[in-house]
C-alpha atoms as a PDB file:
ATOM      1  CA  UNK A   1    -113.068-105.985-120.902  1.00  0.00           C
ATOM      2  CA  UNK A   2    -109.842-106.075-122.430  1.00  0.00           C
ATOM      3  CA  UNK A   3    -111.109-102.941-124.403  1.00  0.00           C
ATOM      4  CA  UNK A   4    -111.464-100.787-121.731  1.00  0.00           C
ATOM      5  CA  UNK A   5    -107.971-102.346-120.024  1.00  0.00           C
ATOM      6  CA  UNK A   6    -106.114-100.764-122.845  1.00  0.00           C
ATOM      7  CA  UNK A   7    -108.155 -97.712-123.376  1.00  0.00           C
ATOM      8  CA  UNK A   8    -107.021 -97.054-119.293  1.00  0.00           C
ATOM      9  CA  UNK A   9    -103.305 -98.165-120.267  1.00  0.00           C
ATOM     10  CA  UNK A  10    -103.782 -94.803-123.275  1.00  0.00           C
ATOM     11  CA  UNK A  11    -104.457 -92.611-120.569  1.00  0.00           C
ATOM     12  CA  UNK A  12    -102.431 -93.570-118.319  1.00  0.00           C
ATOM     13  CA  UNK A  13     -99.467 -92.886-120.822  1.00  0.00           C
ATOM     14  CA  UNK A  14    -100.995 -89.633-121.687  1.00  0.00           C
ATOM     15  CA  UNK A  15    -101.385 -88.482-118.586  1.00  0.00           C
ATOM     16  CA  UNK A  16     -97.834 -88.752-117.665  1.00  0.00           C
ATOM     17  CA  UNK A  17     -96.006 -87.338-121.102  1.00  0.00           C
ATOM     18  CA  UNK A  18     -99.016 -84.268-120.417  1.00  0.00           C
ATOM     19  CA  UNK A  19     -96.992 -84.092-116.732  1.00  0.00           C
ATOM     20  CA  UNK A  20     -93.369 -84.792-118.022  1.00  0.00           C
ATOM     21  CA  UNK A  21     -93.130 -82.811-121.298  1.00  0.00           C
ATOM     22  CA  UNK A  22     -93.452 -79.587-119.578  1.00  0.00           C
ATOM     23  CA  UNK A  23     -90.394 -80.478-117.303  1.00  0.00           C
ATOM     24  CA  UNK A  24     -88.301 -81.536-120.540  1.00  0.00           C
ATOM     25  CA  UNK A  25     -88.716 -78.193-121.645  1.00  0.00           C
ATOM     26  CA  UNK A  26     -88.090 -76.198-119.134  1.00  0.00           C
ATOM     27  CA  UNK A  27     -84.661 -78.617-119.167  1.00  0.00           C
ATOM     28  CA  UNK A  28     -84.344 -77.482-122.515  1.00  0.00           C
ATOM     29  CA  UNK A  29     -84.513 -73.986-121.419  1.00  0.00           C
ATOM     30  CA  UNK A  30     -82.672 -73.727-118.487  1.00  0.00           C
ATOM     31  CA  UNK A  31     -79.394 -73.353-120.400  1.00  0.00           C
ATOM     32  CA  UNK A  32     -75.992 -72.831-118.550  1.00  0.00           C
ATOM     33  CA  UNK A  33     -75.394 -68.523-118.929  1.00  0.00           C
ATOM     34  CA  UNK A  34     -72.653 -67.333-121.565  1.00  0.00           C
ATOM     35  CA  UNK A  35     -69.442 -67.052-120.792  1.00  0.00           C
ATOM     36  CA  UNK A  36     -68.029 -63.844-119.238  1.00  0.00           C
ATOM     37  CA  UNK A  37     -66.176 -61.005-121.837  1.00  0.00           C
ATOM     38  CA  UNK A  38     -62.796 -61.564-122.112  1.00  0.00           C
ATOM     39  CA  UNK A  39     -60.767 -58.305-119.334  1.00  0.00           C
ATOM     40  CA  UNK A  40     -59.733 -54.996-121.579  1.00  0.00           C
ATOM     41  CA  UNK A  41     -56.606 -54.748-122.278  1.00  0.00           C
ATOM     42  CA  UNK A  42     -54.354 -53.031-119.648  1.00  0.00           C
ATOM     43  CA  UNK A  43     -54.152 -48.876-120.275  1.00  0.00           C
ATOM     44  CA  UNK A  44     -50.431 -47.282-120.266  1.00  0.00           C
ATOM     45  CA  UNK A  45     -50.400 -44.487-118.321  1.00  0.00           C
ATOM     46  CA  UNK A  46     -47.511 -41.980-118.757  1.00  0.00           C
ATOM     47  CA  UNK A  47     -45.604 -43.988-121.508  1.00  0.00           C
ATOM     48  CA  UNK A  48     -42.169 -44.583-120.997  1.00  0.00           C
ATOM     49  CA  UNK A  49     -40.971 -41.407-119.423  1.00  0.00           C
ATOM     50  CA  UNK A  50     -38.409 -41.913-116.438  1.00  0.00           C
ATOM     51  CA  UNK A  51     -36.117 -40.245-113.716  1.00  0.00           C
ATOM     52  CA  UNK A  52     -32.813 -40.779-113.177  1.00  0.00           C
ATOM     53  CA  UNK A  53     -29.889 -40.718-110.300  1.00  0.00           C
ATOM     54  CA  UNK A  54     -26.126 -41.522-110.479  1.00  0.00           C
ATOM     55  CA  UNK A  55     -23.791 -41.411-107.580  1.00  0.00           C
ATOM     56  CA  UNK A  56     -20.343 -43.233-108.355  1.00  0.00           C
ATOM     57  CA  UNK A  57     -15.798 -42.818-108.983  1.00  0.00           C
ATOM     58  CA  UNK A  58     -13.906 -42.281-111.622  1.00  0.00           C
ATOM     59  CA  UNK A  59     -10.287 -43.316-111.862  1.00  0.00           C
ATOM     60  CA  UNK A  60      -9.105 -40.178-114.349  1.00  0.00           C
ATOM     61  CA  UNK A  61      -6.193 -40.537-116.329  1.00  0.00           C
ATOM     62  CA  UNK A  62      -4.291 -37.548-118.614  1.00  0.00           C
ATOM     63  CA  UNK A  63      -3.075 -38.857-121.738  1.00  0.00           C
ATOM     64  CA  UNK A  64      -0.838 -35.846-122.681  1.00  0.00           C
ATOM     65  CA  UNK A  65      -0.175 -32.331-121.875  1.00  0.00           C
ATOM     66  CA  UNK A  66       0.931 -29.069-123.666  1.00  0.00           C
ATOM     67  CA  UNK A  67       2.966 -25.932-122.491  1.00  0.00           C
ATOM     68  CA  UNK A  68       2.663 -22.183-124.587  1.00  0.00           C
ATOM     69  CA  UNK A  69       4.527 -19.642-123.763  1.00  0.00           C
ATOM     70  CA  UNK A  70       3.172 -15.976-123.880  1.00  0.00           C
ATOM     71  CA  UNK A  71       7.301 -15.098-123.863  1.00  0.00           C
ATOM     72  CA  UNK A  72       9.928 -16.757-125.630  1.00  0.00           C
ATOM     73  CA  UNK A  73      10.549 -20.137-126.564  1.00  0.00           C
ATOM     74  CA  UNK A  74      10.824 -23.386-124.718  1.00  0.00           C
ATOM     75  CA  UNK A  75      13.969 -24.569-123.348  1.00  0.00           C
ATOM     76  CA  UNK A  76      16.315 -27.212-124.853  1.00  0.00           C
ATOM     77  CA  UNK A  77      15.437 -30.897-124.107  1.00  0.00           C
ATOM     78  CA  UNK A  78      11.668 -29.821-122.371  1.00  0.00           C
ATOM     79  CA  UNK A  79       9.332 -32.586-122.053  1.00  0.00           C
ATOM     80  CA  UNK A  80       6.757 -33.646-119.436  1.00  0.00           C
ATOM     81  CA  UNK A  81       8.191 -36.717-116.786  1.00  0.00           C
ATOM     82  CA  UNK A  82       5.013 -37.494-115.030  1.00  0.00           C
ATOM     83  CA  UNK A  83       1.529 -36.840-115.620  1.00  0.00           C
ATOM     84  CA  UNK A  84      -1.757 -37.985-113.205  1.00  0.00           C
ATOM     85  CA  UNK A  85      -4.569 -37.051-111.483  1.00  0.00           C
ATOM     86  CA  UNK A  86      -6.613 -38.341-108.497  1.00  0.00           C
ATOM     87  CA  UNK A  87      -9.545 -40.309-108.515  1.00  0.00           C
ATOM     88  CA  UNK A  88     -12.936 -38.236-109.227  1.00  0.00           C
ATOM     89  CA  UNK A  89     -16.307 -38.567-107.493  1.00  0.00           C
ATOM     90  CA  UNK A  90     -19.361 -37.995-109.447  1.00  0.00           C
ATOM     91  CA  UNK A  91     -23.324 -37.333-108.806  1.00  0.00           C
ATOM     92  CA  UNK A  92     -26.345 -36.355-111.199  1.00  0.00           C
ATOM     93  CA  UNK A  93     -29.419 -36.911-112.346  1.00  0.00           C
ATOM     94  CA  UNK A  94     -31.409 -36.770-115.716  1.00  0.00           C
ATOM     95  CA  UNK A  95     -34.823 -37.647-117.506  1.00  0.00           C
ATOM     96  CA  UNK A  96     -35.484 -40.543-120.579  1.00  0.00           C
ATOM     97  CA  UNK A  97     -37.682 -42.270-122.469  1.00  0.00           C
ATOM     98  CA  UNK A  98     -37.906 -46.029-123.117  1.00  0.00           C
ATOM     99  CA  UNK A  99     -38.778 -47.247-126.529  1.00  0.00           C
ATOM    100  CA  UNK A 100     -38.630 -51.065-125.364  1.00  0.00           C
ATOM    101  CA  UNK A 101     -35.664 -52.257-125.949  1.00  0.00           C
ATOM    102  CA  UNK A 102     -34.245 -49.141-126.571  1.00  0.00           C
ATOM    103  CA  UNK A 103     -33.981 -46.071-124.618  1.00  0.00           C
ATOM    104  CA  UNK A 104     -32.044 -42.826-124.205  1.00  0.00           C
ATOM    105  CA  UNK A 105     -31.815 -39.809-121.351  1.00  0.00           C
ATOM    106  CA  UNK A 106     -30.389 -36.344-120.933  1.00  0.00           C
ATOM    107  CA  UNK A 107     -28.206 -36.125-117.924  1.00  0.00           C
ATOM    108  CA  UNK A 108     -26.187 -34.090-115.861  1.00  0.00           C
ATOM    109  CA  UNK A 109     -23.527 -34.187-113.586  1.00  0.00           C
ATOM    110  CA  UNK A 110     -20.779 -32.494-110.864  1.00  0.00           C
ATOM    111  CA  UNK A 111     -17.219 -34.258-111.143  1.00  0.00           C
ATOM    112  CA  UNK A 112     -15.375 -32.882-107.621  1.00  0.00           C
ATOM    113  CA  UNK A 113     -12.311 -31.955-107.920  1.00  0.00           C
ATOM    114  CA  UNK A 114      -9.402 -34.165-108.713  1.00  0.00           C
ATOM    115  CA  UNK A 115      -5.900 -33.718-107.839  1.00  0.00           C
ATOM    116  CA  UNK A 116      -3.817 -32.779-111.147  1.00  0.00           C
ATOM    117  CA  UNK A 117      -0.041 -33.185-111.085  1.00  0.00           C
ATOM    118  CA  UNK A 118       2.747 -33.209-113.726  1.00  0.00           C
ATOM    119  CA  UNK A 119       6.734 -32.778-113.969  1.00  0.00           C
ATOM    120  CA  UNK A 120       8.564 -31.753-116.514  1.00  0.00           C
ATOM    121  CA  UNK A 121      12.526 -31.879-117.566  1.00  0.00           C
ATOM    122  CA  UNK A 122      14.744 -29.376-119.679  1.00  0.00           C
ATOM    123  CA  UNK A 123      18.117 -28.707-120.099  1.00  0.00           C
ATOM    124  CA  UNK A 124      19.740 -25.376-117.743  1.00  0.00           C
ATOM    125  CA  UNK A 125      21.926 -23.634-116.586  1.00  0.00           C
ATOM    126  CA  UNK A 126      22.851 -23.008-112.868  1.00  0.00           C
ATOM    127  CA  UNK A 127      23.829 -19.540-111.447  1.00  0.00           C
ATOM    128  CA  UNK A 128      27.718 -19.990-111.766  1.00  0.00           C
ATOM    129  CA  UNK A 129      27.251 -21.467-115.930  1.00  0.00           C
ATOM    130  CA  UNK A 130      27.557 -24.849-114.798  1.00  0.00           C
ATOM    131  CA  UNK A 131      24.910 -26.929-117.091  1.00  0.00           C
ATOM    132  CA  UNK A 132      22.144 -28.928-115.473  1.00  0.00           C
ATOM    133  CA  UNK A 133      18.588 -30.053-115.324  1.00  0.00           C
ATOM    134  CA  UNK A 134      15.487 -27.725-114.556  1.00  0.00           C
ATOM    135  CA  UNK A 135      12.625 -29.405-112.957  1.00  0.00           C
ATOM    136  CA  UNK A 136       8.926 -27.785-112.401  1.00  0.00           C
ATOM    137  CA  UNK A 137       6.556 -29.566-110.457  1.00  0.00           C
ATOM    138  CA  UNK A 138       3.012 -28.522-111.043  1.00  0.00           C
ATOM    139  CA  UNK A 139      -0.323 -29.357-109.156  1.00  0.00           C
ATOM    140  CA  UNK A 140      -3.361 -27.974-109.264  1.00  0.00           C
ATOM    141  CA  UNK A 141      -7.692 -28.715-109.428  1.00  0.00           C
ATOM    142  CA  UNK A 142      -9.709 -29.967-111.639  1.00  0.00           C
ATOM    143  CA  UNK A 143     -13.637 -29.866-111.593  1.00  0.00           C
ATOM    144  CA  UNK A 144     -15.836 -30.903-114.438  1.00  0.00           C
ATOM    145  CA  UNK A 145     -20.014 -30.784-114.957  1.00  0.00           C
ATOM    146  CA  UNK A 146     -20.609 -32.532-117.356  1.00  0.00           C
ATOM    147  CA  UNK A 147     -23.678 -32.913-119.891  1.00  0.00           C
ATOM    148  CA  UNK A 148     -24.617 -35.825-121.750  1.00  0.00           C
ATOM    149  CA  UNK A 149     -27.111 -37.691-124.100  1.00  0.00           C
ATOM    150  CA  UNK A 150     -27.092 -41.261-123.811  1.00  0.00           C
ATOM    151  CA  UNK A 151     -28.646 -44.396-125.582  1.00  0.00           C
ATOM    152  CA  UNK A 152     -28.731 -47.342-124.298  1.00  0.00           C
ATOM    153  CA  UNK A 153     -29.693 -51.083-125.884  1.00  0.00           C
ATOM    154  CA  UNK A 154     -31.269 -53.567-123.388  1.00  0.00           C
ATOM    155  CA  UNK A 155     -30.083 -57.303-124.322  1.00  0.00           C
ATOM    156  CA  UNK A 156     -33.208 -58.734-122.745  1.00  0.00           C
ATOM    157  CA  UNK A 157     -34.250 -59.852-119.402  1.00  0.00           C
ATOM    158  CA  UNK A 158     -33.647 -62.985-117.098  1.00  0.00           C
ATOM    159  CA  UNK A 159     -35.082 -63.108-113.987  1.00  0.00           C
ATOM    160  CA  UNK A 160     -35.546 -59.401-113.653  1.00  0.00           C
ATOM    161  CA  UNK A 161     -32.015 -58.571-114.624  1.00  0.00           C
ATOM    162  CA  UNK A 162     -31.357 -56.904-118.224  1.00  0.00           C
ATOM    163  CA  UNK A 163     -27.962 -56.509-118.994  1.00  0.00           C
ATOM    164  CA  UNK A 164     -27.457 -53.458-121.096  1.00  0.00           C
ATOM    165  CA  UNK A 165     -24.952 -51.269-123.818  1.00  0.00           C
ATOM    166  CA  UNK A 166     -24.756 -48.149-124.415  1.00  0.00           C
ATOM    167  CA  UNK A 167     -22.891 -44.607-125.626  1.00  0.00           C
ATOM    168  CA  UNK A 168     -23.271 -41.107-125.165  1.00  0.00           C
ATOM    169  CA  UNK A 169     -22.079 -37.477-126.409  1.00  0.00           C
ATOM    170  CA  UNK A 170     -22.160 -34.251-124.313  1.00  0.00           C
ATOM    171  CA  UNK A 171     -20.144 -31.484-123.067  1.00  0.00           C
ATOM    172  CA  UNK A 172     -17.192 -31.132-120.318  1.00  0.00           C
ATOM    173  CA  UNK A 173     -17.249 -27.885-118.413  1.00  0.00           C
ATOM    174  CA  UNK A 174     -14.085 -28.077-116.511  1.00  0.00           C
ATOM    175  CA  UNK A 175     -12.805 -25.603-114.305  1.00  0.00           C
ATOM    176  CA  UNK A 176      -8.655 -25.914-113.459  1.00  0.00           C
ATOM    177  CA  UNK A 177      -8.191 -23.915-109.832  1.00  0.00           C
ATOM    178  CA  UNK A 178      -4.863 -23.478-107.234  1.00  0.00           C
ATOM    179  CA  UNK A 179      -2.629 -23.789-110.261  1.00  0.00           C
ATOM    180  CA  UNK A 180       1.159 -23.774-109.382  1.00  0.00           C
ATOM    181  CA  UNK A 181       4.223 -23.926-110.558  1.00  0.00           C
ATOM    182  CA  UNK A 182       7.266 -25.020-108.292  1.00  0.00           C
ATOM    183  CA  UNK A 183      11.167 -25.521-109.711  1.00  0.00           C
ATOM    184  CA  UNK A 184      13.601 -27.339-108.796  1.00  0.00           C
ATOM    185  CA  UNK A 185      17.000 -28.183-110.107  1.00  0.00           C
ATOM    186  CA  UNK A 186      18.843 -25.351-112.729  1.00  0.00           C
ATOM    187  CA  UNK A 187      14.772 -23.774-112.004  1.00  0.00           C
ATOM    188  CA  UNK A 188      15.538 -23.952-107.701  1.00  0.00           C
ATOM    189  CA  UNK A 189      13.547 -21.081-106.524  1.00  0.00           C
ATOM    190  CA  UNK A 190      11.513 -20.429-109.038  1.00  0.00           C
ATOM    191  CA  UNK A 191       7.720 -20.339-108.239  1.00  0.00           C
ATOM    192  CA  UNK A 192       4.713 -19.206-110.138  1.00  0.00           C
ATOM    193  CA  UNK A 193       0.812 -19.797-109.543  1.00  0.00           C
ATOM    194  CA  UNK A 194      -2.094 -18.811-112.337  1.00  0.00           C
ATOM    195  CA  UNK A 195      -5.478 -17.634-112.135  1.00  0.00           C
ATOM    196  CA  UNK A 196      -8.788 -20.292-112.074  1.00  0.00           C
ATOM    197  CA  UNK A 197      -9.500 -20.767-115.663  1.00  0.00           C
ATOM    198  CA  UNK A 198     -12.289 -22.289-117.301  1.00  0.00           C
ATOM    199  CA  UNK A 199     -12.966 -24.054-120.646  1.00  0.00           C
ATOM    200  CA  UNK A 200     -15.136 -26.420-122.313  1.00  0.00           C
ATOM    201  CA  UNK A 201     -14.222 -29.776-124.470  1.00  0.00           C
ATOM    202  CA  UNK A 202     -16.680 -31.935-126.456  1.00  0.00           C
ATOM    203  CA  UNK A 203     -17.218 -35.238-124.274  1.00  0.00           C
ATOM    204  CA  UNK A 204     -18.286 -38.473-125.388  1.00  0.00           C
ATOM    205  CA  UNK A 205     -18.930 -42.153-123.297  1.00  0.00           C
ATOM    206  CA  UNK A 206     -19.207 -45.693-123.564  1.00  0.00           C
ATOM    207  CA  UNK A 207     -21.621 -48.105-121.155  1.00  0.00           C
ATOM    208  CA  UNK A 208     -22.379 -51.652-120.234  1.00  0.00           C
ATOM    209  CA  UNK A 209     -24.069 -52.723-116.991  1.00  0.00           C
ATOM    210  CA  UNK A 210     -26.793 -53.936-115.355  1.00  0.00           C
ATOM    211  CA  UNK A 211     -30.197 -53.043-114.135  1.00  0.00           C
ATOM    212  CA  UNK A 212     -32.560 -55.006-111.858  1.00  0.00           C
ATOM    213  CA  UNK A 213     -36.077 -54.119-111.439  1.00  0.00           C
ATOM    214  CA  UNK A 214     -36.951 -53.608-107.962  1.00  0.00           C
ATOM    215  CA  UNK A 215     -40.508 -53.099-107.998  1.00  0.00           C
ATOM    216  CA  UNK A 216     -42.520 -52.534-111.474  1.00  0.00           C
ATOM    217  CA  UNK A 217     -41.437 -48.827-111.590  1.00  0.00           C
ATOM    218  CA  UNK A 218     -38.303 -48.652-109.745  1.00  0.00           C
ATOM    219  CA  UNK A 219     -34.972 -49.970-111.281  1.00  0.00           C
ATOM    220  CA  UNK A 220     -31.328 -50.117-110.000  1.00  0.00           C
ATOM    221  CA  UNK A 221     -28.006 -49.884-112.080  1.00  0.00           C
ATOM    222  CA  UNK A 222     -24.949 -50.828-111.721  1.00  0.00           C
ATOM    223  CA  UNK A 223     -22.833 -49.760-114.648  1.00  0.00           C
ATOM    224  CA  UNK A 224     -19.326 -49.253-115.898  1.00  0.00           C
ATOM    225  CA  UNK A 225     -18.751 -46.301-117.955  1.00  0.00           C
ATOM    226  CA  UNK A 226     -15.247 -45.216-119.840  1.00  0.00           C
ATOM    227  CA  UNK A 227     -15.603 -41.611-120.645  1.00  0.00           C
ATOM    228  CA  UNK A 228     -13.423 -39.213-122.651  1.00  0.00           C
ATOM    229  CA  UNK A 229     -13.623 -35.424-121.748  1.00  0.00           C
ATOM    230  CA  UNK A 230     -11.479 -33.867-123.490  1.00  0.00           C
ATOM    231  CA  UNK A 231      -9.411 -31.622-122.832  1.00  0.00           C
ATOM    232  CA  UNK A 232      -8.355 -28.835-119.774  1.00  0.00           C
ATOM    233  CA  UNK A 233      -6.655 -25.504-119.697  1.00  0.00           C
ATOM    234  CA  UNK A 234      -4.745 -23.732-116.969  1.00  0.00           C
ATOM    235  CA  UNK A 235      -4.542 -19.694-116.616  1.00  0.00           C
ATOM    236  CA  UNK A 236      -1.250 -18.390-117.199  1.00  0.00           C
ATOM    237  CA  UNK A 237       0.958 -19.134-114.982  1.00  0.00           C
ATOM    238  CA  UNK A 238       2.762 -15.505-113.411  1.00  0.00           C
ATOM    239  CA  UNK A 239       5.939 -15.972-111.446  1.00  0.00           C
ATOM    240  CA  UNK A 240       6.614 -14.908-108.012  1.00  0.00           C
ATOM    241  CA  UNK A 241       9.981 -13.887-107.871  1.00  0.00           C
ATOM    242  CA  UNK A 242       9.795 -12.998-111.882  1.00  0.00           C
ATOM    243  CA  UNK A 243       7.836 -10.400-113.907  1.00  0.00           C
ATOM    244  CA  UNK A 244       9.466 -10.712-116.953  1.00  0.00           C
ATOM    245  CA  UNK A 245       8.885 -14.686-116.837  1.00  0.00           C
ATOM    246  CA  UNK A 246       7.320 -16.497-119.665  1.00  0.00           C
ATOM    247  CA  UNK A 247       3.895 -16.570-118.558  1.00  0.00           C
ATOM    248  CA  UNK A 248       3.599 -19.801-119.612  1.00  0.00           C
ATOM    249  CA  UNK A 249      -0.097 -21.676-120.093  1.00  0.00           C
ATOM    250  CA  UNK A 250      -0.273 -25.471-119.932  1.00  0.00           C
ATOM    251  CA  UNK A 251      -3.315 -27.399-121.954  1.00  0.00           C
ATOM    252  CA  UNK A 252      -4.171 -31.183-119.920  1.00  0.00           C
ATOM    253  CA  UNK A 253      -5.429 -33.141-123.422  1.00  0.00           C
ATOM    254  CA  UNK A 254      -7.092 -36.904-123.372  1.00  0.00           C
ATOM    255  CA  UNK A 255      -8.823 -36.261-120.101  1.00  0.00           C
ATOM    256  CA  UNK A 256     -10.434 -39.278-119.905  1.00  0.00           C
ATOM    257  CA  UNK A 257     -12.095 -41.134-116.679  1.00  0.00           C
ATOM    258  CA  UNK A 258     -13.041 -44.873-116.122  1.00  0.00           C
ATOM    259  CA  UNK A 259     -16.234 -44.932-114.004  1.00  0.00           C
ATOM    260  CA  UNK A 260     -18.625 -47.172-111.540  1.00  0.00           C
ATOM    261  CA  UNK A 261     -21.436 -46.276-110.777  1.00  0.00           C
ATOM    262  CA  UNK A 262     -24.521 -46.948-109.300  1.00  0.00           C
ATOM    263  CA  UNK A 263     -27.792 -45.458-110.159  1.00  0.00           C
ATOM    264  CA  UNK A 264     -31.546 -45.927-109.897  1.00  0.00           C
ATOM    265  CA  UNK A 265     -34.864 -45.113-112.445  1.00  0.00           C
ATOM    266  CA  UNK A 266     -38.023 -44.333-111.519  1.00  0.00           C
ATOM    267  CA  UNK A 267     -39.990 -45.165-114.469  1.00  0.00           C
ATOM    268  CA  UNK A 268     -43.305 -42.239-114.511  1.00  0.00           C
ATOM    269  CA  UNK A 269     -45.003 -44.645-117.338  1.00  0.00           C
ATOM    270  CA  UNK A 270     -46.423 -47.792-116.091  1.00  0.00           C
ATOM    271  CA  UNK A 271     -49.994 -50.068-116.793  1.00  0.00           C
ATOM    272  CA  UNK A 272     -52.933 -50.143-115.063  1.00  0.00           C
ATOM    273  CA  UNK A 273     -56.124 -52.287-115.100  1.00  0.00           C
ATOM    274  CA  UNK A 274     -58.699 -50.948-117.459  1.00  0.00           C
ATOM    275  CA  UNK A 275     -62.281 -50.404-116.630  1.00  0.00           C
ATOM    276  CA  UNK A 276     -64.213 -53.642-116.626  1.00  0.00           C
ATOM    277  CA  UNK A 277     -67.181 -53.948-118.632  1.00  0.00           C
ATOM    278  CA  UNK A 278     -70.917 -53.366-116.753  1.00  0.00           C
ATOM    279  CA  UNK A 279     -71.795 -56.239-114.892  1.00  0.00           C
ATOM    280  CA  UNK A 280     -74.441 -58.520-117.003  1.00  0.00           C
ATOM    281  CA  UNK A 281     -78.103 -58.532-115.650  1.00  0.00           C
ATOM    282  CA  UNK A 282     -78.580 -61.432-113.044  1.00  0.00           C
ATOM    283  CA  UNK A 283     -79.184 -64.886-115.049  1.00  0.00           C
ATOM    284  CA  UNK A 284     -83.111 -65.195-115.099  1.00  0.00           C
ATOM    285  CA  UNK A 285     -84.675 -68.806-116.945  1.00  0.00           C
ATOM    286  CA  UNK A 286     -86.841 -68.609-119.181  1.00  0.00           C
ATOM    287  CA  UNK A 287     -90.866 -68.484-117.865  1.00  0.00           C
ATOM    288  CA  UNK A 288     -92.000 -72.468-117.817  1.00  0.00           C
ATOM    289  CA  UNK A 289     -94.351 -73.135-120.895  1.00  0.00           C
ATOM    290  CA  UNK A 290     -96.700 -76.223-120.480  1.00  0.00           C
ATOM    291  CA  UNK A 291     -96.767 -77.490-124.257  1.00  0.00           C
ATOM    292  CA  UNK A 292    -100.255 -79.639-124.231  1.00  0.00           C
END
């Protein structure tokens, strides 16, 4: 009796690890899927190409000026009194290329015209011998284009502002127009105007400002620039009331300007999402196998 009590109590156990084994494997096999690919690396597109546009005002300054005479020599005592020139509005535009921190652009620009004006002294005479002080009074345009290549350094970037440095050489293109000549003093009378004359000067800049990044491919600038342009020459200046005057030329040297400007970049390089991988085949388990 208590044979056949523990020869039930065997089948009994068999019966359920025959119903339960199966389930523990197809636990076993019902493993969580593998992980998903890491995303491909974002693809440049364009590189760092960008456009530019500057609007902004230049204080100018003349350091100097410098008078030849086709006639003759210069009087006793001559020297320049005054020399200035108006303030100068600029616009332009150009193309670069960012090398991360660093980049540089080709650029090019129209420089209105600015007021020029200078007087100078000497010692004269007046009609009847008695000895004086000849004044000319001179005014005239100035206009400039102006071609540059710039580099610039970023000094990094804190909540999307990156200060910046930067210098530049180029080429001044000025044109000097309405040129004239007006005396006064031992000179009273005297009046002479010259033709528009045009010249070029080697040009070269230095920069420091800001940019902010608007959107990813948009930046503003604001920037200060000090610029050196060299130097401008008049026609020669025919008098009036003279022919056999001195035809004198006058050369405006240490043109220089002190610029702000604002400008913007539109940057043509940029990222964009690569493609993602094929989707993996929908998760399927592994077919149940009864293990008896």
């Amino acid at each position: 009796m208590r044979r056949s009590k523990l020869y039930a109590l065997v089948r009994s156990v068999t019966l359920v690890a025959s119903v339960g084994a199966p389930c523990l494997a197809q636990a076993a096999d019902l493993l969580p899927p593998p992980p998903p690919e890491p995303l491909p690396p974002p693809i440049e597109i364009g590189g760092g190409w960008y456009l530019r546009g500057d609007v902004g005002v230049g204080a100018v300054d003349i350091g100097k000026a410098q008078t030849t005479l086709l006639r003759g020599n210069l009087p006793d005592g001559y020297a320049f009194e005054q020399l200035g020139a108006s303030d100068q509005f600029f616009a332009g535009g150009g193309v670069g290329y960012g090398f991360g921190f660093f980049r540089a652009d080709v650029t090019a620009e129209y420089r209105s015209g600015t007021k020029l004006y200078a007087v100078d002294r000497f010692n004269g005479f007046f009609g009847d011998g008695t000895p004086g002080t000849g004044i000319n009074k001179y005014d005239g345009k100035l206009s400039t284009v102006l071609v540059m290549a710039n580099g610039y350094i970023d000094l990094g970037t804190w909540h999307g502002v990156t200060p910046f440095v930067g210098g530049g050489v180029g080429y001044a293109y000025h044109n000097v127009s309405n040129f004239s000549d007006v005396g006064a003093g031992t000179a009273l009378g005297g009046f002479g105007t010259a033709p528009d004359k045009h010249s070029g000067s080697f040009a070269w800049a230095a920069h420091a400002g800001l940019a902010y990044s608007v959107t990813p491919n948009v930046q503003l600038e604001l920037a200060y620039r000090y610029l050196h342009m060299g130097q401008a020459k008049t026609g020669n200046v025919a008098c009036v009331n003279d022919p056999n005057c001195s035809l004198a030329s006058y050369r405006f040297k240490d043109v220089t300007s002190q610029d702000v400007k604002i400008g913007m970049r539109w940057l043509l390089g940029g990222v964009a999402a690569a493609p993602l991988p094929p989707l993996a085949a929908d998760y399927a388990p592994a077919p149940i196998i009864r293990k008896y």
